[in-house]
Protein backbone atom coordinates (compact mmCIF):
# COMPACT_ATOMS: atom_id res chain seq x y z
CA UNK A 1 33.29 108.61 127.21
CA UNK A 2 35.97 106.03 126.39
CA UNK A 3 39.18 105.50 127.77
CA UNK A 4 42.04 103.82 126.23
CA UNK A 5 42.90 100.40 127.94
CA UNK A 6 46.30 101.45 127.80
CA UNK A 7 46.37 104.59 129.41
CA UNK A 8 44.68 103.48 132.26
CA UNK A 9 46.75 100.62 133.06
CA UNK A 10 49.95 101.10 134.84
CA UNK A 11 52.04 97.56 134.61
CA UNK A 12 55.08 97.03 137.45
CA UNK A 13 58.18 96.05 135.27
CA UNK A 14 59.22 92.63 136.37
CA UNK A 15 63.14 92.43 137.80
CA UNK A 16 63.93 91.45 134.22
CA UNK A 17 62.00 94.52 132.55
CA UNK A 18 64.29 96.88 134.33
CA UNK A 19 66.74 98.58 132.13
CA UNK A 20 69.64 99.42 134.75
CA UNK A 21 69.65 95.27 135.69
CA UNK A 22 69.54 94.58 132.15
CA UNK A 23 72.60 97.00 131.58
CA UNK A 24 74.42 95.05 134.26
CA UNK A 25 73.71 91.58 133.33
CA UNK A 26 74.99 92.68 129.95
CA UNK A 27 78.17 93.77 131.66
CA UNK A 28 78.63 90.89 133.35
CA UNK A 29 78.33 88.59 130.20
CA UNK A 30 80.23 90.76 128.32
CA UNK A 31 83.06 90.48 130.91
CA UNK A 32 83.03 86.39 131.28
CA UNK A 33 82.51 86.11 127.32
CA UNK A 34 85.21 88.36 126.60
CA UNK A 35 87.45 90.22 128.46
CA UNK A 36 88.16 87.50 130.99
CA UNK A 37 89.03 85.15 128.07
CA UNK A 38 91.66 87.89 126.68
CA UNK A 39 93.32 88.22 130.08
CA UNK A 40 93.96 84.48 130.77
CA UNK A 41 95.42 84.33 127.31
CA UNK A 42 97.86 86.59 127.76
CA UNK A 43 98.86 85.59 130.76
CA UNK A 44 99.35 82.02 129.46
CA UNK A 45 101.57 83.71 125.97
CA UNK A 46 103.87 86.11 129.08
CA UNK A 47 104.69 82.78 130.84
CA UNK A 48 105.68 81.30 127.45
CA UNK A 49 107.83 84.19 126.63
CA UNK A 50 109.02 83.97 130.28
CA UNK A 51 110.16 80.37 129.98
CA UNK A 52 111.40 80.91 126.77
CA UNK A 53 114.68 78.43 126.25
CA UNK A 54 117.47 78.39 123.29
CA UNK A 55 116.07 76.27 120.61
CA UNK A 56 112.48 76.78 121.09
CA UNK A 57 110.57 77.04 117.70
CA UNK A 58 108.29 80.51 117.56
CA UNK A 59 106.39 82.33 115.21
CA UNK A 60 106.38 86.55 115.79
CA UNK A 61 103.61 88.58 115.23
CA UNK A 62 104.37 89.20 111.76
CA UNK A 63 104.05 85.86 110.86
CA UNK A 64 108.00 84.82 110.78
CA UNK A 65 108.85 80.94 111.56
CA UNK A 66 112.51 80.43 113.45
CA UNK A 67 113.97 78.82 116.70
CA UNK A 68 115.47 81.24 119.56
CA UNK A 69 119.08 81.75 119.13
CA UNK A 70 119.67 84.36 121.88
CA UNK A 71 117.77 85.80 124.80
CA UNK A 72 118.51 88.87 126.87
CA UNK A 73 116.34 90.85 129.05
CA UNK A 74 113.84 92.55 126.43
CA UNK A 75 115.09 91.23 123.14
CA UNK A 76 115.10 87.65 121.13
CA UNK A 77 117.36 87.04 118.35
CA UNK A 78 115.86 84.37 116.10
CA UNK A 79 117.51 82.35 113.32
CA UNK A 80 115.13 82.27 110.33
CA UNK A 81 116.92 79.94 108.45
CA UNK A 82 121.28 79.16 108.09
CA UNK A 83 123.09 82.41 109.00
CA UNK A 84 120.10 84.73 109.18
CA UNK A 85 119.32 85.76 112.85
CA UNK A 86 117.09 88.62 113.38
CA UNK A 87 116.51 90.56 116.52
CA UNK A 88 112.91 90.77 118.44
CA UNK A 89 111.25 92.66 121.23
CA UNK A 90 109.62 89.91 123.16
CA UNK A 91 106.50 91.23 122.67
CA UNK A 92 106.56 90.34 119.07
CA UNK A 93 106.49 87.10 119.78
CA UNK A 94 102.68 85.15 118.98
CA UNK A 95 103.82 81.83 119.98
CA UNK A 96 106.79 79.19 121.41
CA UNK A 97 106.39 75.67 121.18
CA UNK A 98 108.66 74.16 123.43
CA UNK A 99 112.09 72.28 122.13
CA UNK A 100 110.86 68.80 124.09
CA UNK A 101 107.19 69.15 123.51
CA UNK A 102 107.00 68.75 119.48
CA UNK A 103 110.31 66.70 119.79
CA UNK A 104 108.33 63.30 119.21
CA UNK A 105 108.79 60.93 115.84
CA UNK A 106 106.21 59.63 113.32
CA UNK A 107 107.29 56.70 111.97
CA UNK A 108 105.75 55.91 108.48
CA UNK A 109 103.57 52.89 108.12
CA UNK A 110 103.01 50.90 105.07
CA UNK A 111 99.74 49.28 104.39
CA UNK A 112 100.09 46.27 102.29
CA UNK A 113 97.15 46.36 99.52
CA UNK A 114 94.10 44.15 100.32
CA UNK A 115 93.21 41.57 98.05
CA UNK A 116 89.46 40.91 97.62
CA UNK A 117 90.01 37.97 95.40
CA UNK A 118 90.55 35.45 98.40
């Protein structure tokens, strides 16, 4: 009679072959790939909207461009351009970029033409 190789052998799984560690290394990666990404990012956008100041340029969720006119304790009113202001919920807004942060100049710099003559 043969037996099948197979059947007869009974392998221990190694720590690795495991499924229940598997299932909680996965957790664990999902958690420091994802999740704990997400939460430091909105903690860093609710102390922007916290320290939100008159004159600080933001964009809303919906994609709108203006600078903070007014700020009370859960709206924004932004102006979007001369005369047009537009009240927000503060948790419409996706970004503020500070009044003295982009505040800096370029100056423009001409570059006299090389001559290849000489």
């Amino acid at each position: 009679m043969t037996t099948l190789s197979f059947l007869a052998a009974d392998p221990q799984p190694g720590l690795f072959g495991n499924p229940l560690v598997m299932i909680v290394l996965m957790m664990i990666m999902f958690y420091f790939l994802l999740i704990r990404p997400q939460q430091k990012q909105k903690k860093e956008l609710a102390a922007r909207v916290a320290s939100m100041a008159k004159g600080d340029k933001v964009i809303t969720i919906g994609g709108l461009h203006g600078s903070v006119h007014h700020i009370s304790e859960k709206t924004v009113t932004v102006k979007l351009s001369e005369g047009v202001f537009v009240p927000f919920e503060k948790s419409a807004i996706q970004t503020v970029d500070k009044l003295g942060k982009g505040s800096k100049k370029v100056e423009k710099i001409e570059v006299e033409p090389v001559d290849d003559k000489a």
